[in-house]
Protein backbone atom coordinates (compact mmCIF):
# COMPACT_ATOMS: atom_id res chain seq x y z
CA UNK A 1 20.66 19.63 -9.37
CA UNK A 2 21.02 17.05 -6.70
CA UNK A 3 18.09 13.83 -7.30
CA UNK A 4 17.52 12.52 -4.05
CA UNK A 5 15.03 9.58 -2.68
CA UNK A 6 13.84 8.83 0.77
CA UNK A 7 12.16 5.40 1.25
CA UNK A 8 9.48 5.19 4.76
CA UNK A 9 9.44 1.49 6.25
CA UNK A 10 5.89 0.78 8.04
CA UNK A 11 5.76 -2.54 9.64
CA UNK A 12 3.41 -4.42 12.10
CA UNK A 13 3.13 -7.43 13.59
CA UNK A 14 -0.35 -9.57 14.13
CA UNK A 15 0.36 -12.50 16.71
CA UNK A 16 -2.04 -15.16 15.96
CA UNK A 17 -3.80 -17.74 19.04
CA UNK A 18 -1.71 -19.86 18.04
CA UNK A 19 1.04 -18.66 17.75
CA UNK A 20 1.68 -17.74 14.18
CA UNK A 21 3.30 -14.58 13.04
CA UNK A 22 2.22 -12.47 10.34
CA UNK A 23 4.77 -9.52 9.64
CA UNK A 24 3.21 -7.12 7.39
CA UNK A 25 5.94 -4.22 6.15
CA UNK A 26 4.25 -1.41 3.98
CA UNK A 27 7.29 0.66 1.73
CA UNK A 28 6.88 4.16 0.18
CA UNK A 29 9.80 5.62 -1.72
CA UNK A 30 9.13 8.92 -2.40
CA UNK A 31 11.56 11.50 -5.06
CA UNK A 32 13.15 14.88 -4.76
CA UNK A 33 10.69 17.27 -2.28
CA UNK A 34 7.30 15.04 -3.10
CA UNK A 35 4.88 14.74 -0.97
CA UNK A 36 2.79 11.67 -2.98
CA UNK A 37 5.28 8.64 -3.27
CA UNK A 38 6.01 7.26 -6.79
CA UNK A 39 6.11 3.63 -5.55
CA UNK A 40 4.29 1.76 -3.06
CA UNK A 41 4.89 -2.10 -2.24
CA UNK A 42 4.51 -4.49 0.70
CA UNK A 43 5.87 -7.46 2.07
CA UNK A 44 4.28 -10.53 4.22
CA UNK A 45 5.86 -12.95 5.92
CA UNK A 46 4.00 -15.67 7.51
CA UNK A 47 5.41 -17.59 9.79
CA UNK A 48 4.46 -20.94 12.35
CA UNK A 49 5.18 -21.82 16.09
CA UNK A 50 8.36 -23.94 14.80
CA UNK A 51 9.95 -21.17 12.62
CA UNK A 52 8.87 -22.42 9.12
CA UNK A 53 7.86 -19.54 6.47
CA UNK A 54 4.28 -20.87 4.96
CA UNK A 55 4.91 -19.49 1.44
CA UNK A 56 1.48 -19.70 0.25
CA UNK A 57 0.61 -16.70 2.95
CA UNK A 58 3.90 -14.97 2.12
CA UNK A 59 4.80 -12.48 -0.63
CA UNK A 60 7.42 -10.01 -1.77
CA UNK A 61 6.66 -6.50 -3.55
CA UNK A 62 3.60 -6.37 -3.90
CA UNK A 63 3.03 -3.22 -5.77
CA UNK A 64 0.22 -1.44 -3.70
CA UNK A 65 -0.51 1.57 -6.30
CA UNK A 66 -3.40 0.00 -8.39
CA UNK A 67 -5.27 0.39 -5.33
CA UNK A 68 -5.29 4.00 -5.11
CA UNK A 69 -5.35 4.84 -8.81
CA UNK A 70 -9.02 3.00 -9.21
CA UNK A 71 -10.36 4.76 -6.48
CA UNK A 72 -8.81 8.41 -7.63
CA UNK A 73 -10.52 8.09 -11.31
CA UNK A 74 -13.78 7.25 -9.95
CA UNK A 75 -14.28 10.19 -7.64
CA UNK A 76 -13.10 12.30 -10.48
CA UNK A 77 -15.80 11.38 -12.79
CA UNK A 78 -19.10 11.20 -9.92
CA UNK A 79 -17.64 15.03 -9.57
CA UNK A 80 -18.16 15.58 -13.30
CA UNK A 81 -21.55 13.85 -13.13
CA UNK A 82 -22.82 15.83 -10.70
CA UNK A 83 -21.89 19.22 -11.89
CA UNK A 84 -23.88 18.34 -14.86
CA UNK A 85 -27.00 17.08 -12.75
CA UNK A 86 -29.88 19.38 -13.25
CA UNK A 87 -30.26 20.09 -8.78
CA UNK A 88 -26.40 21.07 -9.09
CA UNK A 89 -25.82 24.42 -7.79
């Protein structure tokens, strides 16, 4: 059996007044035939007019799968909690 991986690159730009650039690029590598990625990260580059990376406003793999993972646990238990409600049908 033949493990393959397929990685999907999102990127955008946000152009700033004055004319800073923010490059935003959102990565999901996904396994085999899945249709939920394993890994999620992002990337930010902030740059100024002259060309000069500010690195306090730039970061590299940021892992973005705590986000979800919070969120999916909660809705899981306000479903048990209202099954057991007494107005549940």
């Amino acid at each position: 059996m033949k493990i393959t991986t397929r990685e999907v690159r999102i990127s955008s730009i946000i152009n700033y007044n004055d004319r800073c650039t923010e490059t935003i690029d959102y990565f999901k590598v996904y396994s085999d035939n899945m249709k939920t990625p394993f890994l999620k990260y992002k990337i930010v580059e902030f740059r100024y007019p002259d060309g000069k990376i500010d690195k306090d406003r730039s970061y590299d793999r940021r892992t973005v799968d705590k986000e979800y993972t919070d969120t999916d646990t909660e809705s899981d238990s306000d479903s048990e909690s209202d099954s057991k409600s007494p107005n549940a049908k």
